[in-house]
Every structure is written in structure tokens, then in C-alpha cells.
Protein backbone atom coordinates (compact mmCIF):
# COMPACT_ATOMS: atom_id res chain seq x y z
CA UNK A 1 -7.50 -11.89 17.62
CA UNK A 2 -6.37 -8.66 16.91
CA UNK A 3 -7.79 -5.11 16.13
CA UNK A 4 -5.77 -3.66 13.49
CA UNK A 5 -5.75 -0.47 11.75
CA UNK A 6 -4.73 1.31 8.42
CA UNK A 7 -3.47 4.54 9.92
CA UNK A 8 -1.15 5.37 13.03
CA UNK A 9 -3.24 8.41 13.57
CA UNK A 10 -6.80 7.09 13.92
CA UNK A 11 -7.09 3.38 13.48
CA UNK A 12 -4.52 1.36 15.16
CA UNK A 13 -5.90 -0.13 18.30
CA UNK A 14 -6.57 -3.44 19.98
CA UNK A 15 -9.56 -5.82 20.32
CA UNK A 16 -11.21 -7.07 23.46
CA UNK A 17 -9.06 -10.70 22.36
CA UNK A 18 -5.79 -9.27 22.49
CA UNK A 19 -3.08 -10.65 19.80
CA UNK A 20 0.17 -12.17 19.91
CA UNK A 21 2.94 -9.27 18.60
CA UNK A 22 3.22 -9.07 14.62
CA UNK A 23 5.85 -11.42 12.77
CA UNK A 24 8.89 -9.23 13.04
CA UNK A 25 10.71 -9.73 9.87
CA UNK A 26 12.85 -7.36 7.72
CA UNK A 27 11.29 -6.05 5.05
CA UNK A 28 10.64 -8.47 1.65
CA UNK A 29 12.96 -8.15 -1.36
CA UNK A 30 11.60 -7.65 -4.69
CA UNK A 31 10.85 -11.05 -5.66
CA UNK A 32 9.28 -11.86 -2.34
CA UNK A 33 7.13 -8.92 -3.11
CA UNK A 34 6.21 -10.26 -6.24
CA UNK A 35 5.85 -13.61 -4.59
CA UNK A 36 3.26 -11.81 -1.41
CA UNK A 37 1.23 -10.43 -4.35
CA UNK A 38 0.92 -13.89 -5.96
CA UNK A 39 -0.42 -15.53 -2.93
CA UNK A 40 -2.65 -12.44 -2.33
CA UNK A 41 -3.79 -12.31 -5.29
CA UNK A 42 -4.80 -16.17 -5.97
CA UNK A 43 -4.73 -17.34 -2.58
CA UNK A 44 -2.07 -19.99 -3.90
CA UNK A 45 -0.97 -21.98 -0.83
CA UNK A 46 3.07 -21.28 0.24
CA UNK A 47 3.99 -25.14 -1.01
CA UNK A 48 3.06 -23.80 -4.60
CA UNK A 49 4.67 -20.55 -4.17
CA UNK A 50 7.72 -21.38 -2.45
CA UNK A 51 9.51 -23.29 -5.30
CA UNK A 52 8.23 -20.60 -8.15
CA UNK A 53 9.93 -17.81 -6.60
CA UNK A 54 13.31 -19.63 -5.47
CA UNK A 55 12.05 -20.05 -1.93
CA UNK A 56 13.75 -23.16 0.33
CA UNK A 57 10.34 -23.75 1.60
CA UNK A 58 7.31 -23.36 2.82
CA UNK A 59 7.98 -21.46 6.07
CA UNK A 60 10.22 -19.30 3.95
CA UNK A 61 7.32 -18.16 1.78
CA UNK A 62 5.48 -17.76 4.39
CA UNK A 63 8.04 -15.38 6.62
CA UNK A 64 8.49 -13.83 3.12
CA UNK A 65 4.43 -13.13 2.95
CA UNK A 66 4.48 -11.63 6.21
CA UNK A 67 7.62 -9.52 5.70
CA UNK A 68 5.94 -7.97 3.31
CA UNK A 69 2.46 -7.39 4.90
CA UNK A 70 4.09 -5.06 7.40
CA UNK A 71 6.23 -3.66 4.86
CA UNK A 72 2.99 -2.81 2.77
CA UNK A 73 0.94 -1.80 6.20
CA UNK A 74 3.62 0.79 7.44
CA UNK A 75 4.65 1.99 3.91
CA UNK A 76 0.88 2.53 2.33
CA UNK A 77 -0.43 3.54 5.91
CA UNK A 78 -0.94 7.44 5.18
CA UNK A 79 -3.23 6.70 2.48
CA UNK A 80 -6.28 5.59 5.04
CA UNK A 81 -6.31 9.25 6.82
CA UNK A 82 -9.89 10.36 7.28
CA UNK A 83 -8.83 13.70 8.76
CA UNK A 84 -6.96 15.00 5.64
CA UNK A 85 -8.74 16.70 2.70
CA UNK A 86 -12.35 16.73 3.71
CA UNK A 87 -13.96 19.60 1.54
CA UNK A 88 -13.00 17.22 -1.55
CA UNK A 89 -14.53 14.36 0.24
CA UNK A 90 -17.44 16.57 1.08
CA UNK A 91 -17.99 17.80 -2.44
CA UNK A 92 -17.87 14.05 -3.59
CA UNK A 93 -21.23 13.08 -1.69
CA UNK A 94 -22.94 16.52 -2.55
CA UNK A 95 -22.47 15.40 -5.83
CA UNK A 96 -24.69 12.32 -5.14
CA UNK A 97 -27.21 15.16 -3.30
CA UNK A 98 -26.07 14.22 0.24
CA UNK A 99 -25.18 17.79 1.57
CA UNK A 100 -22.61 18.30 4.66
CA UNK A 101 -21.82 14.21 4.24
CA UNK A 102 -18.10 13.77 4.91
CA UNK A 103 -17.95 9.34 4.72
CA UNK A 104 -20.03 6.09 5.18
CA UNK A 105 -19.59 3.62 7.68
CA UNK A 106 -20.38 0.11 7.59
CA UNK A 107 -18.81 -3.51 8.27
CA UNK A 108 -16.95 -5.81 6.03
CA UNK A 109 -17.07 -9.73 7.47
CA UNK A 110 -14.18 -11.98 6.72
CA UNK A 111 -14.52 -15.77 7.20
CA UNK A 112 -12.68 -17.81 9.88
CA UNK A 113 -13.11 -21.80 10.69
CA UNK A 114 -12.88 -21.26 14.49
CA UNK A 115 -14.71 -23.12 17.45
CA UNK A 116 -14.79 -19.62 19.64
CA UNK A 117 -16.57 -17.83 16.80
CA UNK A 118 -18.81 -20.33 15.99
CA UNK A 119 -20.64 -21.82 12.81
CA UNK A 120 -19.82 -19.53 10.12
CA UNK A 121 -17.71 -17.39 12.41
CA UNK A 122 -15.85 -14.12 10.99
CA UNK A 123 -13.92 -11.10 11.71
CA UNK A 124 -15.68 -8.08 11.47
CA UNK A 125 -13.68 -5.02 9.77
CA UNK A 126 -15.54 -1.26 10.63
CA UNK A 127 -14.81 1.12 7.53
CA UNK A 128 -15.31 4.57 6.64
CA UNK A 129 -15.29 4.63 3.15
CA UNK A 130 -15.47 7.95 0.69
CA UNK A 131 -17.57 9.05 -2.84
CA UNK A 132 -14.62 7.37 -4.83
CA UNK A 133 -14.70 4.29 -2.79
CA UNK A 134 -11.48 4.59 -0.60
CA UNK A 135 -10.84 3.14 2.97
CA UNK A 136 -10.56 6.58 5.19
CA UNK A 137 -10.50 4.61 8.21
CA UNK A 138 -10.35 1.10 9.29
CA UNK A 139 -10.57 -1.10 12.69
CA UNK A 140 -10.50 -4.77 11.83
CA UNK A 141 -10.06 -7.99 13.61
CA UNK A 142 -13.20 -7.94 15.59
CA UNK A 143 -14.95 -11.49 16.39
CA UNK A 144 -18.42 -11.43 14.90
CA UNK A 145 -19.68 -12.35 18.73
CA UNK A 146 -19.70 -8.68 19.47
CA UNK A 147 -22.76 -6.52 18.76
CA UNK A 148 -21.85 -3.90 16.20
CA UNK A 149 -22.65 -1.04 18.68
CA UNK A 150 -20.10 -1.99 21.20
CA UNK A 151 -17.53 -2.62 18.54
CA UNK A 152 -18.41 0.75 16.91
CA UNK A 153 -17.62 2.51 20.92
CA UNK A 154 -14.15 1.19 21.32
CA UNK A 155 -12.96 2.09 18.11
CA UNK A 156 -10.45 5.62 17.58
CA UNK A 157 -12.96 6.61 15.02
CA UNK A 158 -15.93 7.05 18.17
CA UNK A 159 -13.22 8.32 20.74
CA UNK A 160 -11.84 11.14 18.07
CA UNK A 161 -15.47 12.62 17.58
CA UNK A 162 -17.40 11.57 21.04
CA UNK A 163 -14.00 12.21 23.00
CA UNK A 164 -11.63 14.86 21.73
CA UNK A 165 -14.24 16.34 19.13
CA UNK A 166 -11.32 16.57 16.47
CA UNK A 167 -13.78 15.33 13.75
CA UNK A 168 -16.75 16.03 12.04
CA UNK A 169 -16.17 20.12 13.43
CA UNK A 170 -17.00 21.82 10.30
CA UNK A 171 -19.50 24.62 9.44
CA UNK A 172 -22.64 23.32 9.43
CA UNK A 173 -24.80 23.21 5.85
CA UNK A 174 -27.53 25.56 5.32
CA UNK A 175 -30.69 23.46 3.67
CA UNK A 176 -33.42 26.64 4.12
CA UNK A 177 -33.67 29.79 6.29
CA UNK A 178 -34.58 27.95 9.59
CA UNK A 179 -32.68 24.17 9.30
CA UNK A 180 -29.07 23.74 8.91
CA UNK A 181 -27.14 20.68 9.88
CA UNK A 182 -23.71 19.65 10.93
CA UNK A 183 -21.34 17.86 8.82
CA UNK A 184 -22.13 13.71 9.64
CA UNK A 185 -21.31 10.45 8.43
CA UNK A 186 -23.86 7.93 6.91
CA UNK A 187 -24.24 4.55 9.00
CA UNK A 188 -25.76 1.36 8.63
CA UNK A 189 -28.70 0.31 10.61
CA UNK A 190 -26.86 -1.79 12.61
CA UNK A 191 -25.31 1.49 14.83
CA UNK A 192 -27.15 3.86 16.69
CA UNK A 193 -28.56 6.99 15.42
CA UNK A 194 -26.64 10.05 16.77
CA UNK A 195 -26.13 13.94 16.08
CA UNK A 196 -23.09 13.28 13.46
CA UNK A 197 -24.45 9.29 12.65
CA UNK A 198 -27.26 9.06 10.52
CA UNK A 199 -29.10 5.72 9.68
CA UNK A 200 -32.04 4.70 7.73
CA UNK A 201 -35.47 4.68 8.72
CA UNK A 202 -36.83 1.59 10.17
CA UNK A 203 -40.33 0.94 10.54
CA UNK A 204 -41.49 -0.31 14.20
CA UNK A 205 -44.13 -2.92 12.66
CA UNK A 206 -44.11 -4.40 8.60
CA UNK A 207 -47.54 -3.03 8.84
CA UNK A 208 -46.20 0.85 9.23
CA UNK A 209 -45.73 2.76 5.83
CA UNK A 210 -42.77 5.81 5.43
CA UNK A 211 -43.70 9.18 4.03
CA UNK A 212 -42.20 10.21 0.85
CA UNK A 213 -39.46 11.94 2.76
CA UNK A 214 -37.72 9.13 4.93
CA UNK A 215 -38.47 7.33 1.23
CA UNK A 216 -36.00 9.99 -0.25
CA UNK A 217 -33.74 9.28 2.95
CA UNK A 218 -33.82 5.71 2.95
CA UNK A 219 -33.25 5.69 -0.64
CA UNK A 220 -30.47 8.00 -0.90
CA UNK A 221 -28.74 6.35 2.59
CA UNK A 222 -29.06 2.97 0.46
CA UNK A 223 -27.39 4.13 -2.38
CA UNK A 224 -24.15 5.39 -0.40
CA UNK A 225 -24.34 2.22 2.16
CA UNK A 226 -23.26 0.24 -1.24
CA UNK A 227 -20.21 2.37 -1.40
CA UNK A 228 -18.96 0.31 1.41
CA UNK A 229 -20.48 -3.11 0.61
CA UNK A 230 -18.23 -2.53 -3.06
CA UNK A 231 -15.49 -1.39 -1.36
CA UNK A 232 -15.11 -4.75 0.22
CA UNK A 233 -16.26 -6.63 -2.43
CA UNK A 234 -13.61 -5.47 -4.77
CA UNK A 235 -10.68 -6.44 -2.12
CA UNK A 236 -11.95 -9.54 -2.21
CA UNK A 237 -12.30 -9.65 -5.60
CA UNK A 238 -8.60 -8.91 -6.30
CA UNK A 239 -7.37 -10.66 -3.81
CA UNK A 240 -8.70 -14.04 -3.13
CA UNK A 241 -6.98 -14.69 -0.26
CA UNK A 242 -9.04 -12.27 1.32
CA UNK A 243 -12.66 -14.45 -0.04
CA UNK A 244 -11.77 -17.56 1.41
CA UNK A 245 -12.04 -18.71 5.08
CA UNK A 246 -9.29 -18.78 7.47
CA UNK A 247 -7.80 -20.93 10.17
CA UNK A 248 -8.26 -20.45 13.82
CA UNK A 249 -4.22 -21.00 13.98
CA UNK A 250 -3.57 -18.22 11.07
CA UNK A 251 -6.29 -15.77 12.84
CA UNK A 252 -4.13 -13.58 14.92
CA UNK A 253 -2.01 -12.31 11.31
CA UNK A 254 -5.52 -11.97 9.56
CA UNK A 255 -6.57 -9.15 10.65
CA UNK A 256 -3.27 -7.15 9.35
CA UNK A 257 -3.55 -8.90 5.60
CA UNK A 258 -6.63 -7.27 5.69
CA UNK A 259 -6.02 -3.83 6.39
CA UNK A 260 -3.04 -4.89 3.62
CA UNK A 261 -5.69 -5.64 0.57
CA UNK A 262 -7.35 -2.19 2.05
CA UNK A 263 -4.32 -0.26 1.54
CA UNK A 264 -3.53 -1.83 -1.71
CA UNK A 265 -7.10 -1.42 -2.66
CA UNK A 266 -6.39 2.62 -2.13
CA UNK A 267 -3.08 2.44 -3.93
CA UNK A 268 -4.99 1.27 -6.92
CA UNK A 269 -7.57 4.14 -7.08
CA UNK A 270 -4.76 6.47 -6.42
CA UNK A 271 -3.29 4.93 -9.96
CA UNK A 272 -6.57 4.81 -11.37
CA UNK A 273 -6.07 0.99 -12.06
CA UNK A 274 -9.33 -0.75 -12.85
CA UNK A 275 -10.45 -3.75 -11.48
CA UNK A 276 -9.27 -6.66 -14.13
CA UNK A 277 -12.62 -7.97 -15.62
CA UNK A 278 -12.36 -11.47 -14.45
CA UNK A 279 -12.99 -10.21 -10.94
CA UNK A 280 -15.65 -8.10 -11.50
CA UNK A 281 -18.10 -11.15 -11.76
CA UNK A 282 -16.51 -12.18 -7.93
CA UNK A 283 -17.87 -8.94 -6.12
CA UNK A 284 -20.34 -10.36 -3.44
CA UNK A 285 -22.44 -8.62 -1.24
CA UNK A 286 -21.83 -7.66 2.42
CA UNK A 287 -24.22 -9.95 4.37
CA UNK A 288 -26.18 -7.41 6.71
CA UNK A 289 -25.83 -7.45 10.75
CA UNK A 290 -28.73 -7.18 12.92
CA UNK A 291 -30.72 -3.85 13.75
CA UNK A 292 -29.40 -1.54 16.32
CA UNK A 293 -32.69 -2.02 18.89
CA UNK A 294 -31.88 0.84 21.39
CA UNK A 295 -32.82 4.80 21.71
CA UNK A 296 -32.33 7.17 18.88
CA UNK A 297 -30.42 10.30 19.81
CA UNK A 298 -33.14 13.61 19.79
CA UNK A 299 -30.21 15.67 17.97
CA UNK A 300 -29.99 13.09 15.37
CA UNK A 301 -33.46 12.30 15.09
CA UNK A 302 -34.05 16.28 14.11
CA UNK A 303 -30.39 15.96 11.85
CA UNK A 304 -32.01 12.83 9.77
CA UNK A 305 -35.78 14.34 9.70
CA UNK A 306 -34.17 17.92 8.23
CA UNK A 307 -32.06 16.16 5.76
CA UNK A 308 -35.28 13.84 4.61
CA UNK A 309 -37.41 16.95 4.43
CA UNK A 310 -34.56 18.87 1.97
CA UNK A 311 -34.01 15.35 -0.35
CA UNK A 312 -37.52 15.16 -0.60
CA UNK A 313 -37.86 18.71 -1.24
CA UNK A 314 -34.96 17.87 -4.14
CA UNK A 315 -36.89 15.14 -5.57
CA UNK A 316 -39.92 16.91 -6.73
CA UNK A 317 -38.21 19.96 -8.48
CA UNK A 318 -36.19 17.44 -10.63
């Protein structure tokens, strides 16, 4: 299996199962293009594609499909750059009253028929995503054995903030005379809480109510969580290939036709091209991943209760 990333400067890595080397092919001529978006597209096996497009077979469709994934992945790979014009991104979430909030990260969960990963077994793909619903970052290929957390610490993302401190640097937001806080990114409750990750509230016991202000957190955090959970759901939805479950023998490529439909997926909204309405009706919902059960950072704790206080504080003058 393979850990594979959307950009050369923050998101190409490798996963604890380390992968066979890439197909090497030369890069796809037009109709093979034509032919890779086909397949991706529909998901049409390479014995129905291979005689549409000219193809002498099967394995020639299928080099072709491949030729073209890299192509696409080294081509398209600038557009997933999480470092690179963060006051719009910034501006984008204030907009949705989430002050100092540069991205959201979550998981994406791609099925694979495979003994190692189990019943149901999938890759799981960690995204940052932005207000306009882009990939920013992404580190996919990892087997849905792994808890979240430790995933979450061997990805570039964690090493560029936690380790060289070249993220997430900026001045921090002023919410009232005595609490500021630093710029941060929005996580789900499957990662820790930390100074610059914020997730929701959880309550200890069913029996435990939230004040109105980690309502107005929780609330608000929800709201921008399903920026991710569409974000996948619309690569899916365009290209099927992406919706349907794999084969152990195909798993160590999978991982890079994902990050593929992600950087086609930004291409798109960079074009403004809509989502055709046929696949609107095939967005599904990110199935959730358990609750991170260890200690909550102090820092963050004080970050999250600040930012509750000022959205609550926001709520009742509207």
C-alpha cells in the first residue's frame, strides 16, 4: 500500500506498508487521455475500453490508464498547495463566522476487497480541504487498521507545523480586549485536540448537556466538517471508479488514482465546472471513524473555549 500525495512540497510521503515503484510509462496521447477519463469517469472495465479507443488490448488500456494518472498527478500537482494564498483562504471561513480558520481536516475512506484489511476494509485518504471545497493537502493510501491519530503524526502536514513550524504562523485574531487566538485548522473528532487543531465538543456521559457556547462551536465545527465529507463525495460522484471497491492486486496504484480524481476535482473548481446533475444524487456521506479517547491539549482547550465564547457571543446579536 502506498501513501501518496497531491503536492511535492507537503504531501508526498510513504505509508507504514511500503509500495511497489509507480508504473513508469510515457506520458498518454490524446486519445488515451480521453480513453483514462472514460474509465474514470464510469468505471468501465479496460476489455470495454480497449477496443473503443483503438487499443490492442486490455493491458494496453490499462498501461494507457496509468500513463496518464502520473501524467495528471505531476502536471495538476501545484494545485493542492496549502501554503500558498492563505489570507483568501482565511477570508473564505470568516465568511462562514469562523475567525483566524485557515482549512478543515478530515478522512475520506475508499473501499478495497483485501484479506489484510479485513471485512469492509479501505484506504483512508487525510485532507485539508478549503471554504470553496478544494483539496489543499492530501496523504492517501493508508489501511483503515491504523488509528486516525497515528496516521494524522506521520503525515508532512503534522511534521510542517509540529516540526519546522512553517504553517499555521500567522498573526493571531483578536475576538475582545483580553482573548485572541492563533490561526488553526478545524478537525474531526477522530484527532486530538491541540493549540492549532480544534475539534468538537464531546460529552464524557449521554447524560451530560453542552452550554449554549460549545452548542455554537459544535454547530459551526459541523457545518465546515461537511466541507470535507462533500469534497469526497463529489470525486466519487464524478468519477465512479473512485465509488466502487478495489482489488487487493490493483491496491498498490489506488492510492495515486485517488489523489488523480482530487486533482481533477480542483481543476474543475478552478474552471468553475459544475457537477453534471446526474451525479449529484450519487454524493454519499463519509462514514465517521471512532473518537480520539486521549488528553486534550491545555492550549487548545483555552483556543476552542475562546472561540465558543465569541460564536456564541455572535449568535445572540444576530
Amino acid at each position: 500500500m502506498a501513501a501518496a500525495g497531491g503536492s511535492s512540497k507537503s504531501t508526498a510521503q510513504k505509508a507504514p506498508i511500503s509500495p511497489k515503484s509507480a508504473p513508469k510509462c510515457k506520458p498518454g496521447r490524446p486519445r488515451n487521455q480521453n480513453k483514462h477519463l472514460t474509465k474514470q469517469a464510469h468505471g468501465a472495465s479496460y476489455e470495454s475500453v480497449a477496443p473503443r479507443f483503438g487499443l490492442d488490448s486490455p493491458a494496453a488500456a490499462c498501461l494507457a490508464f496509468y500513463s496518464v494518472c502520473k501524467t495528471v498527478n505531476e502536471k495538476l500537482g501545484d494545485l493542492v498547495d496549502f501554503g500558498r494564498d492563505l489570507e483568501r483562504i482565511v477570508m473564505g471561513f470568516e465568511w462562514i463566522s469562523l475567525p483566524n480558520c485557515c482549512v478543515v481536516l478530515g478522512f475520506g475512506k475508499f473501499g478495497v476487497d483485501s484479506e489484510l484489511l479485513g471485512k469492509n476494509g479501505s484506504l483512508l485518504v487525510q485532507a485539508l480541504v478549503d471554504s470553496e471545497g478544494r483539496f489543499l493537502d492530501i496523504s492517501a493510501g493508508w489501511p483503515c487498521t491504523m488509528k486516525p491519530e497515528s496516521i494524522f503524526t506521520q503525515t508532512k502536514l503534522y511534521s510542517r507545523v509540529e516540526g519546522s513550524r512553517e504553517l499555521l504562523n500567522g498573526a493571531c485574531y483578536q475576538l475582545s480586549e483580553s482573548n485572541s487566538i492563533p490561526q488553526y485548522i478545524l478537525g474531526d473528532s477522530c484527532f486530538p485536540l491541540l493549540p492549532w487543531l480544534l475539534t468538537p465538543f464531546v460529552r464524557p456521559n449521554e447524560e451530560d448537556s453542552f452550554g449554549s457556547a460549545e452548542r455554537e462551536f459544535n454547530a459551526a465545527h459541523s457545518r465546515a466538517m461537511g466541507l470535507v465529507g462533500n469534497a469526497f463525495g463529489r470525486v466519487k460522484a464524478r468519477w465512479q471508479l473512485l465509488a466502487r471497491r478495489w482489488k487487493e492486486d490493483c491496491v498498490e496504484i489506488f492510492p495515486f488514482v485517488i489523489v488523480m480524481g482530487c486533482l481533477l476535482h480542483n481543476f474543475l473548481i478552478k474552471y468553475s465546472e459544475p457537477l453534471p446533475e446526474e451525479s449529484v444524487g450519487r454524493i454519499l456521506r463519509e462514514e465517521e471513524l471512532p473518537v480520539f479517547e486521549g488528553e486534550a491539549d491545555e492550549r487548545g482547550e483555552r483556543t476552542r473555549h475562546a472561540l465558543a465564547k465569541h460564536l456564541s457571543w455572535v449568535s445572540m446579536r444576530r
